[in-house]
PDB file of N, CA and C in Angstrom:
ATOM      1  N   UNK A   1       0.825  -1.187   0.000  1.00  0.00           N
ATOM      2  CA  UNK A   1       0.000   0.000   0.000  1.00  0.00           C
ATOM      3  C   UNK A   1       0.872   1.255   0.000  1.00  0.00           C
ATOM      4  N   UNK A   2       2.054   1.329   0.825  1.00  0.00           N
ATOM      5  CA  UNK A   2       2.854   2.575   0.689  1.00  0.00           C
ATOM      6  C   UNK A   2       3.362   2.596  -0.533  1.00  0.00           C
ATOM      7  N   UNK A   3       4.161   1.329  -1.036  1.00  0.00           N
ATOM      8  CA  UNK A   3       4.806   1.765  -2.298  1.00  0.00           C
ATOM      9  C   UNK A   3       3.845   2.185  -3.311  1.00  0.00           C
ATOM     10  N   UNK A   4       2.675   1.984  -3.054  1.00  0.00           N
ATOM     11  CA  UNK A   4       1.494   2.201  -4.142  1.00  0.00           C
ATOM     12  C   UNK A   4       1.424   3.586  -4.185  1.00  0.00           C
ATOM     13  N   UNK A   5       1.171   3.914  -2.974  1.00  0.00           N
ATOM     14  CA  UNK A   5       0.885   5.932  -2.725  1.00  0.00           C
ATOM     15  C   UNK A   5       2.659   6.476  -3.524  1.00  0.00           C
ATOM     16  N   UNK A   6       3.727   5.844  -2.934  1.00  0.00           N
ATOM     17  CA  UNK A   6       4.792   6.695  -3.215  1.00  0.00           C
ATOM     18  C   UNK A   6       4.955   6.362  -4.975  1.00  0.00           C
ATOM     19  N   UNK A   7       4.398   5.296  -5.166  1.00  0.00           N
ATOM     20  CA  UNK A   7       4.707   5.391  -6.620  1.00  0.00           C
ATOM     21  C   UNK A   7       3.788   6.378  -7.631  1.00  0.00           C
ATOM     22  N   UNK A   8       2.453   6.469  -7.003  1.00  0.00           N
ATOM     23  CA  UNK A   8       1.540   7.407  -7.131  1.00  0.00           C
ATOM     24  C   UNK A   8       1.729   8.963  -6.820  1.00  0.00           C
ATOM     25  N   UNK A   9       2.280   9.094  -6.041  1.00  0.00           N
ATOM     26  CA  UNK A   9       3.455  10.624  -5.805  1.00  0.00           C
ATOM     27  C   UNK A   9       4.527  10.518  -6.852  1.00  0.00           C
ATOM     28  N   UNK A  10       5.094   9.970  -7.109  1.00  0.00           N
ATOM     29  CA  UNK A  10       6.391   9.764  -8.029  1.00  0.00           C
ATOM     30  C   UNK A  10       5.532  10.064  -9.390  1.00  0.00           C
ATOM     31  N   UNK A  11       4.718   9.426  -9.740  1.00  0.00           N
ATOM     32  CA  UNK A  11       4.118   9.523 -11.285  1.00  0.00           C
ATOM     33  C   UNK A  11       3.287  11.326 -11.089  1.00  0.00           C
ATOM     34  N   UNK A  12       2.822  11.390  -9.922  1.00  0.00           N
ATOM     35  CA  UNK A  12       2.148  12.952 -10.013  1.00  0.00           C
ATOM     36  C   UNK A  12       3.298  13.790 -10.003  1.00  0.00           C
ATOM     37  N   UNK A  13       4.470  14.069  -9.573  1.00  0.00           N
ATOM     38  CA  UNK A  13       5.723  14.921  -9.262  1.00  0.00           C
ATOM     39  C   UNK A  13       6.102  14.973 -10.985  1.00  0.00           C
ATOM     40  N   UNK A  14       6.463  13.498 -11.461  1.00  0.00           N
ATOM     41  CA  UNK A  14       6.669  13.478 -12.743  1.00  0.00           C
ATOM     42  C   UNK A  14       5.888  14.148 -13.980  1.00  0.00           C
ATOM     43  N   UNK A  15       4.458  14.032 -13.689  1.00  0.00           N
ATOM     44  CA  UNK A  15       3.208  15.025 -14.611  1.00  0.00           C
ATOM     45  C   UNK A  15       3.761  16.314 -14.436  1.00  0.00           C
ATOM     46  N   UNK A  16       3.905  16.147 -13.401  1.00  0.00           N
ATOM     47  CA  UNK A  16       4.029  18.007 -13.244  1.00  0.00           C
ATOM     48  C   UNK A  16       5.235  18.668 -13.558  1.00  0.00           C
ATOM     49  N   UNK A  17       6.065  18.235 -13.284  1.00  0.00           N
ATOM     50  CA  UNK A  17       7.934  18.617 -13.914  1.00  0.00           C
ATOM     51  C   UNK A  17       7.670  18.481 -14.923  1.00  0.00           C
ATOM     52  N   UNK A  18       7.070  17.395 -15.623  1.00  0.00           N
ATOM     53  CA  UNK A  18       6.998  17.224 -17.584  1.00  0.00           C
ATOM     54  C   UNK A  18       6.078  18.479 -17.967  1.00  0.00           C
ATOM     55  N   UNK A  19       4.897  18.920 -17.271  1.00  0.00           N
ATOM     56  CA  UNK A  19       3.997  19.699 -17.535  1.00  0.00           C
ATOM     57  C   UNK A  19       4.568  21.371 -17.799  1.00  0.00           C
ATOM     58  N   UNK A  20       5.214  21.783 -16.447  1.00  0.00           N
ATOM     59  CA  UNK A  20       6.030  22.387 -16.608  1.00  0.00           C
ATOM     60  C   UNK A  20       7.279  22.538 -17.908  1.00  0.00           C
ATOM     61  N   UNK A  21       7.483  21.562 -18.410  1.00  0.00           N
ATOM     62  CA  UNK A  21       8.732  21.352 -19.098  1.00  0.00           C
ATOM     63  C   UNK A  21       8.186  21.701 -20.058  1.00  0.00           C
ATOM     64  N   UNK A  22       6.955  20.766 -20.476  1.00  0.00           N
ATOM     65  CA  UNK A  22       6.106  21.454 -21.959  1.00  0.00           C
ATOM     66  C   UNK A  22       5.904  22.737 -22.089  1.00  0.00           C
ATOM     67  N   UNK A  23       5.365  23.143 -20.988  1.00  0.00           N
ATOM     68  CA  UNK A  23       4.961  25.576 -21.160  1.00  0.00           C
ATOM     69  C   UNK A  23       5.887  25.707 -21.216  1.00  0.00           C
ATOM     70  N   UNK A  24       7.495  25.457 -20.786  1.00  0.00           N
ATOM     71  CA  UNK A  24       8.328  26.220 -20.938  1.00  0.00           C
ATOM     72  C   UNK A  24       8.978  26.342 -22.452  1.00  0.00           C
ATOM     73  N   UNK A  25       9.055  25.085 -22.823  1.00  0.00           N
ATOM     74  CA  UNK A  25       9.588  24.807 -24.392  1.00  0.00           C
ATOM     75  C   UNK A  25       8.296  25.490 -25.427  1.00  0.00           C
ATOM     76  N   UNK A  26       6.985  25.283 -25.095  1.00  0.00           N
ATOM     77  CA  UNK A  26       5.754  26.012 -25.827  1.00  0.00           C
ATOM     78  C   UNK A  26       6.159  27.623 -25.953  1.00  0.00           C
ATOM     79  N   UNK A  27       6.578  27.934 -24.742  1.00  0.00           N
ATOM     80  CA  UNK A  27       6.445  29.285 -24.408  1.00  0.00           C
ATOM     81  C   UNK A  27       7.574  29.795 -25.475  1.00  0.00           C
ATOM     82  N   UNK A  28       8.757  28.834 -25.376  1.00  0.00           N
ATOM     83  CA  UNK A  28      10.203  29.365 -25.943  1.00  0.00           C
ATOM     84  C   UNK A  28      10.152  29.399 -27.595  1.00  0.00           C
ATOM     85  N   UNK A  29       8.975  27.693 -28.073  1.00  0.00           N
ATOM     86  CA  UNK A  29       8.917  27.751 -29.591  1.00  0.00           C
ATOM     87  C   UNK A  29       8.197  29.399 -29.614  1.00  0.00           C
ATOM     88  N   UNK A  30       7.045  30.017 -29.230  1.00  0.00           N
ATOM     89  CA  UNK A  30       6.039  30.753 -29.272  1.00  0.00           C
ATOM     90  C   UNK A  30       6.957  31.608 -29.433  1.00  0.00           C
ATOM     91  N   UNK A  31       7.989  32.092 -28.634  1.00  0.00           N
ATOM     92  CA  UNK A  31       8.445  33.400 -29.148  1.00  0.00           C
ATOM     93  C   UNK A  31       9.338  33.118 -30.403  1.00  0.00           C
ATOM     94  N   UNK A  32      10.363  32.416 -30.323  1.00  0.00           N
ATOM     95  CA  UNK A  32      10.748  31.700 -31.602  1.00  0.00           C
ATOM     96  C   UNK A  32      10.299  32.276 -32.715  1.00  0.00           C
ATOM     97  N   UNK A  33       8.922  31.450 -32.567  1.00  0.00           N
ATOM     98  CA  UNK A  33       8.134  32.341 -34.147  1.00  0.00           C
ATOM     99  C   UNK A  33       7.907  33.472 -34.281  1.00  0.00           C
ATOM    100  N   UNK A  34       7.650  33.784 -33.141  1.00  0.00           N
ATOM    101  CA  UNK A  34       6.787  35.785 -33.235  1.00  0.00           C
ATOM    102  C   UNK A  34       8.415  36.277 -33.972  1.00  0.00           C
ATOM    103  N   UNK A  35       9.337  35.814 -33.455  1.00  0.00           N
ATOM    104  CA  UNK A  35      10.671  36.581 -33.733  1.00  0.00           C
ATOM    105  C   UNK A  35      10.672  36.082 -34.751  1.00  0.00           C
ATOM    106  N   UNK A  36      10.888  35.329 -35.238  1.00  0.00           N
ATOM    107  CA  UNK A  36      11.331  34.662 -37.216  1.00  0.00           C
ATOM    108  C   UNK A  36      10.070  35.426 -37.806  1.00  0.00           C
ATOM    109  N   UNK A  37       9.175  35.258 -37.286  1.00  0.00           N
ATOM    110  CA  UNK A  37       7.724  35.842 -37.976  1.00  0.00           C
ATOM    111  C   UNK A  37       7.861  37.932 -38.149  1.00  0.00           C
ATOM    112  N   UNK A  38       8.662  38.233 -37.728  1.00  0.00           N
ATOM    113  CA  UNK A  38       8.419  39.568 -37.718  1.00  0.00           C
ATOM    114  C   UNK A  38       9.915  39.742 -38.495  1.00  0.00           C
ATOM    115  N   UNK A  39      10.958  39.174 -38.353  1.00  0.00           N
ATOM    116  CA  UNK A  39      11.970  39.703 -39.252  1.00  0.00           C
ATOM    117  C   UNK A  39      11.602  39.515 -40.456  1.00  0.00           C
ATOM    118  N   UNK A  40      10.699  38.292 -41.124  1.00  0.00           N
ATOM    119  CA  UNK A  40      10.229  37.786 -42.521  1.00  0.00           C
ATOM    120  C   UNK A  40       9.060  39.165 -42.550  1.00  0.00           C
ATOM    121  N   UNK A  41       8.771  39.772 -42.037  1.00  0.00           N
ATOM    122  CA  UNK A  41       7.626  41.317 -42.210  1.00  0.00           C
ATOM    123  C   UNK A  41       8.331  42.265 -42.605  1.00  0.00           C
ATOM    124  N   UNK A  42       9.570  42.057 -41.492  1.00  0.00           N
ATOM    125  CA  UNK A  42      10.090  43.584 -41.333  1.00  0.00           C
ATOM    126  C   UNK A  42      10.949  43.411 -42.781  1.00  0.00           C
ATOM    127  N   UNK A  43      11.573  42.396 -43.605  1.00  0.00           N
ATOM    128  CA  UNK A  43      12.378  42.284 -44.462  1.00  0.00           C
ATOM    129  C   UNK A  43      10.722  42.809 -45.787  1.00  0.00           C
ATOM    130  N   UNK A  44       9.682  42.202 -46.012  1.00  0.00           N
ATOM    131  CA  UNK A  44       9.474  42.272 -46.817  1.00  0.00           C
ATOM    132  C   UNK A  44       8.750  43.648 -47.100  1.00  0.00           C
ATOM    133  N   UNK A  45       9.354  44.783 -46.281  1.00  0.00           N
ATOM    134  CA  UNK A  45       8.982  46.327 -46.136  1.00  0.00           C
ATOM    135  C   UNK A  45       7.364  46.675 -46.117  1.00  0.00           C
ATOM    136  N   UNK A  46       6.827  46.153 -45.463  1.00  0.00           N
ATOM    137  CA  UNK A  46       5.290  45.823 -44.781  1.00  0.00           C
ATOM    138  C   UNK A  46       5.092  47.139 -44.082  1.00  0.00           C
ATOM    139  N   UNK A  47       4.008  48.283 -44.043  1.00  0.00           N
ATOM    140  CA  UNK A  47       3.975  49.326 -43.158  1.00  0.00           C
ATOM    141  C   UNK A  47       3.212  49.045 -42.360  1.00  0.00           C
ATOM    142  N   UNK A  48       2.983  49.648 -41.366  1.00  0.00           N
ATOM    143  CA  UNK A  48       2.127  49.128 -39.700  1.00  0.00           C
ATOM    144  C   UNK A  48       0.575  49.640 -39.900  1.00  0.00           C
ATOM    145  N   UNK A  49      -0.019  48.982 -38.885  1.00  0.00           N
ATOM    146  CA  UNK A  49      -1.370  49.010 -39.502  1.00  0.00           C
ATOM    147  C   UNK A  49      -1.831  50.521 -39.545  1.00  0.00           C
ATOM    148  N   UNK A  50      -1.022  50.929 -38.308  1.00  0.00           N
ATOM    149  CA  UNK A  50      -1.653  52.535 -38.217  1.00  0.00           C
ATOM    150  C   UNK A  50      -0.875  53.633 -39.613  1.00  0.00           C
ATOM    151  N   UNK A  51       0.214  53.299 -39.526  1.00  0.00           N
ATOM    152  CA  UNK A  51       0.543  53.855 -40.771  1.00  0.00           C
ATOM    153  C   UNK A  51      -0.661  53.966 -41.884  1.00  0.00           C
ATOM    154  N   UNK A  52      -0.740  52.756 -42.036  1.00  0.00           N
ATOM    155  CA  UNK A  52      -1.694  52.308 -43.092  1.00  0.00           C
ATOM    156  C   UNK A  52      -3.036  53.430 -43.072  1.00  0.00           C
ATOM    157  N   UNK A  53      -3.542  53.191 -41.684  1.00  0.00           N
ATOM    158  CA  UNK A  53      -5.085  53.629 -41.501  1.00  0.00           C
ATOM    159  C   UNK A  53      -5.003  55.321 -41.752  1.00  0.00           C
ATOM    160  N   UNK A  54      -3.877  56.107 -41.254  1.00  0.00           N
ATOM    161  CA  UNK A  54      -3.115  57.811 -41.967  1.00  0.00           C
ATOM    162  C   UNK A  54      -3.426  57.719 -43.205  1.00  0.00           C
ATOM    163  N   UNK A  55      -2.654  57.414 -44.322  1.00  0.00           N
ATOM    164  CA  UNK A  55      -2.685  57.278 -45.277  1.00  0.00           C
ATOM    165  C   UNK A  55      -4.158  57.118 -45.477  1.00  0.00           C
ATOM    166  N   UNK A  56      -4.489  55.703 -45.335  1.00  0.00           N
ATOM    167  CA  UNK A  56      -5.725  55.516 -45.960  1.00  0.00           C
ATOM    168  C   UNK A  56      -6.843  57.119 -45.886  1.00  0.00           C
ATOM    169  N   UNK A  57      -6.798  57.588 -44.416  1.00  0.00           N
ATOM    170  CA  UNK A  57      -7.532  59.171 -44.407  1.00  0.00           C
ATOM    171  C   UNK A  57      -7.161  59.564 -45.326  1.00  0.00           C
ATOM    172  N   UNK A  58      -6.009  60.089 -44.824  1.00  0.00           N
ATOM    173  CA  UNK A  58      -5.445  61.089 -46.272  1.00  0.00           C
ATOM    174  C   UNK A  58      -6.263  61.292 -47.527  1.00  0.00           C
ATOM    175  N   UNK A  59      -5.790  59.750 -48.036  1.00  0.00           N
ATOM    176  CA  UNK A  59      -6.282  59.603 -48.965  1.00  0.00           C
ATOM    177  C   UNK A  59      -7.516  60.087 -49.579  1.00  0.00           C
ATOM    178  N   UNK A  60      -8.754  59.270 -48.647  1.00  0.00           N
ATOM    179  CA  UNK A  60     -10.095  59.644 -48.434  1.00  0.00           C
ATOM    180  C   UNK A  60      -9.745  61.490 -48.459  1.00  0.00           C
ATOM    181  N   UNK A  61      -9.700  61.794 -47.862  1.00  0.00           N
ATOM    182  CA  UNK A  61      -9.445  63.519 -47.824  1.00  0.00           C
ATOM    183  C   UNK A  61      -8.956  64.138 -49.172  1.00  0.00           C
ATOM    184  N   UNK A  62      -8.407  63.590 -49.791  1.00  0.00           N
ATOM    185  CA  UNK A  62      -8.227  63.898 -51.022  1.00  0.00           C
ATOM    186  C   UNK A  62      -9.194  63.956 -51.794  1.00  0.00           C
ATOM    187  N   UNK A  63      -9.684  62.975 -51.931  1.00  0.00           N
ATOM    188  CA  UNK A  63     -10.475  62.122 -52.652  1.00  0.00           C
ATOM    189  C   UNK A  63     -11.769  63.001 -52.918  1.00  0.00           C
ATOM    190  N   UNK A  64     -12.171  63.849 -51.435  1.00  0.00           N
ATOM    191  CA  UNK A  64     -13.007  64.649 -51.146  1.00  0.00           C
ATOM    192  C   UNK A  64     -13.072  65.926 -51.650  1.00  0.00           C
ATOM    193  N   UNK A  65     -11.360  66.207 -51.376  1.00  0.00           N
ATOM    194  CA  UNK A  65     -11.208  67.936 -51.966  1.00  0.00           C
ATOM    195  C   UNK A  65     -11.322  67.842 -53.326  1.00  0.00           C
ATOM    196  N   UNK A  66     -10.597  66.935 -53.678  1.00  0.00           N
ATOM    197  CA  UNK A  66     -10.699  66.421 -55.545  1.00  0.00           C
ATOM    198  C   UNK A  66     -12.078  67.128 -55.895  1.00  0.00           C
ATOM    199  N   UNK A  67     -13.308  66.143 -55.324  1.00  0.00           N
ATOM    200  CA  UNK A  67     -14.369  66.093 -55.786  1.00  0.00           C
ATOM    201  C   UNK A  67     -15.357  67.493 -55.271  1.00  0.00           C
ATOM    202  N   UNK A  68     -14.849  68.563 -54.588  1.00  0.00           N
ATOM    203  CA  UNK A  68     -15.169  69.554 -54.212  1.00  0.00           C
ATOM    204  C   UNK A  68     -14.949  70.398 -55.523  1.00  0.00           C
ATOM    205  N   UNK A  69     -13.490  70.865 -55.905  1.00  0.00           N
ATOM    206  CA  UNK A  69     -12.622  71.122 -56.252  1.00  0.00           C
ATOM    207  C   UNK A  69     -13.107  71.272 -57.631  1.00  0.00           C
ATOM    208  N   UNK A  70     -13.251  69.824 -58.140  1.00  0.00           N
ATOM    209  CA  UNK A  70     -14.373  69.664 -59.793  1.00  0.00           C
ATOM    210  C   UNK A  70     -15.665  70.370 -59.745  1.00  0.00           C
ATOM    211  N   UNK A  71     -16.049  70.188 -58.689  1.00  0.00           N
ATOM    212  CA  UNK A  71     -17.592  70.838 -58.561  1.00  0.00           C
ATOM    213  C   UNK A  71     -16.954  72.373 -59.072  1.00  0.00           C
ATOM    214  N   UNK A  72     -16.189  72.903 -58.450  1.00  0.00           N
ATOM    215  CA  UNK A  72     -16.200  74.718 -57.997  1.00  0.00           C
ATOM    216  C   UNK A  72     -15.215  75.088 -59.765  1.00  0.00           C
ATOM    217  N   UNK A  73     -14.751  74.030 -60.177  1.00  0.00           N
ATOM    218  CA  UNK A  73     -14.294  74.565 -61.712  1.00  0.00           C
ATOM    219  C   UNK A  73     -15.624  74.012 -62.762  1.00  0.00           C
ATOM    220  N   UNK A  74     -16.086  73.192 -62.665  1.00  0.00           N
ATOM    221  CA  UNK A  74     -17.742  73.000 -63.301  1.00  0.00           C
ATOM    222  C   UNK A  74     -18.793  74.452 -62.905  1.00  0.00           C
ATOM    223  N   UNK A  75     -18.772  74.858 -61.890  1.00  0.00           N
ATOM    224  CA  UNK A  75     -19.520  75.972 -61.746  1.00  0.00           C
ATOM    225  C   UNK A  75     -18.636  77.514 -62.651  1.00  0.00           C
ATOM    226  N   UNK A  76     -17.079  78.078 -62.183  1.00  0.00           N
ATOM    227  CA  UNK A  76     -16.992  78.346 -62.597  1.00  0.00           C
ATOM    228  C   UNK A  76     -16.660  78.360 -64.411  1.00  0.00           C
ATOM    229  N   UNK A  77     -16.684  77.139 -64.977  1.00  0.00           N
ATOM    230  CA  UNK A  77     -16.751  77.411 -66.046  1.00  0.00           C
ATOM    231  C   UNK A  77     -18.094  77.813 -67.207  1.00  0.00           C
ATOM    232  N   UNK A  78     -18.667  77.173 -65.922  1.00  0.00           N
ATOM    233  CA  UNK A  78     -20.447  77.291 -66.747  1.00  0.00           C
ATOM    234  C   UNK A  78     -20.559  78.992 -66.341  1.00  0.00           C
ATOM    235  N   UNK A  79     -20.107  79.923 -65.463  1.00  0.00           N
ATOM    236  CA  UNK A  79     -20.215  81.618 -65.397  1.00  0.00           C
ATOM    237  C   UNK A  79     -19.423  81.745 -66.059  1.00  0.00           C
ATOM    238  N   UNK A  80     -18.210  81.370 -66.243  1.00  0.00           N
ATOM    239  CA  UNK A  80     -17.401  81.955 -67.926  1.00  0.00           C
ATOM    240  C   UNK A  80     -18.218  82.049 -69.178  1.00  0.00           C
ATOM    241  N   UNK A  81     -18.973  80.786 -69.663  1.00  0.00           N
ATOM    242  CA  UNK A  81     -19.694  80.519 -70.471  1.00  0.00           C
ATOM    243  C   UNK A  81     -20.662  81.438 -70.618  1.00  0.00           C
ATOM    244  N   UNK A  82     -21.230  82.155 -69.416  1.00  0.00           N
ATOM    245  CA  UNK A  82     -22.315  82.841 -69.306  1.00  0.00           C
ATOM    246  C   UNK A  82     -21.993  84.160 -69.378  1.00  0.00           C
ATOM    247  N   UNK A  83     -20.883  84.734 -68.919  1.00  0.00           N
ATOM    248  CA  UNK A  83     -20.438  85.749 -69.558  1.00  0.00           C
ATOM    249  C   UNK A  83     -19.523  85.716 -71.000  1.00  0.00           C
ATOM    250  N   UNK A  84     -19.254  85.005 -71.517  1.00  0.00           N
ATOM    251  CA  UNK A  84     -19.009  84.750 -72.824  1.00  0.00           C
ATOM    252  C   UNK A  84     -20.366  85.195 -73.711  1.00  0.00           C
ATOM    253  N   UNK A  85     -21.029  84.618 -73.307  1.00  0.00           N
ATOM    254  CA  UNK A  85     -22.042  84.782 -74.175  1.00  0.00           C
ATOM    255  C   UNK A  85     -23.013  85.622 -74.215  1.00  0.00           C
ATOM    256  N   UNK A  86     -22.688  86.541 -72.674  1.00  0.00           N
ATOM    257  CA  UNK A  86     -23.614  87.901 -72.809  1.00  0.00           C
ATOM    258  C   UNK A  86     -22.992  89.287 -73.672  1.00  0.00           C
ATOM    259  N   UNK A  87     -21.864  88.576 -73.866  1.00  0.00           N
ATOM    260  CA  UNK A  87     -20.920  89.694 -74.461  1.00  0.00           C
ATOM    261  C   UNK A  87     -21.071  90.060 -75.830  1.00  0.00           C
ATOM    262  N   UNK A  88     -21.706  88.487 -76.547  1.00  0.00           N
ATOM    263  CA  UNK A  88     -21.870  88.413 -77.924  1.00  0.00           C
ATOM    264  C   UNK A  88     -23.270  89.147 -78.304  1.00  0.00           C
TER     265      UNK A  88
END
């Protein structure tokens, strides 16, 4: 009966040192990758998301004045037109 319990302690001590042993090597592949995984980013000149989301405004903001911009030379060309032609 004792050697039963101590062998039963021996196999639980053992779960748990192995258990331990696994998170630690999990933990070590895990960064592993994040690190190989971000030099293969940083090499293939990738910009960050927020970068990205600037720009992308920008952009949009452009996009806007552009279309302002056409409006206010469509108006003034149609009053050129209109004084062009009061002249004649």
């Amino acid at each position: 009966m004792q050697s039963d319990n101590k062998l039963l302690s021996d196999l639980a001590r053992l779960g748990q040192s192995a258990a331990g042993t696994i998170h630690g090597v999990k933990s070590e592949f895990e960064a592993k990758v994040r690190s190989h995984l971000e030099n293969i980013l940083k090499d293939m000149d990738l910009v960050a998301r927020e970068e990205f989301e600037v720009v992308q405004e920008m952009a949009a903001a452009a996009r806007a004045e552009n279309a302002e911009l056409a409006k206010r030379i469509e108006t003034l060309e149609k009053e050129i037109s209109a004084l062009k032609k009061k002249k004649k």
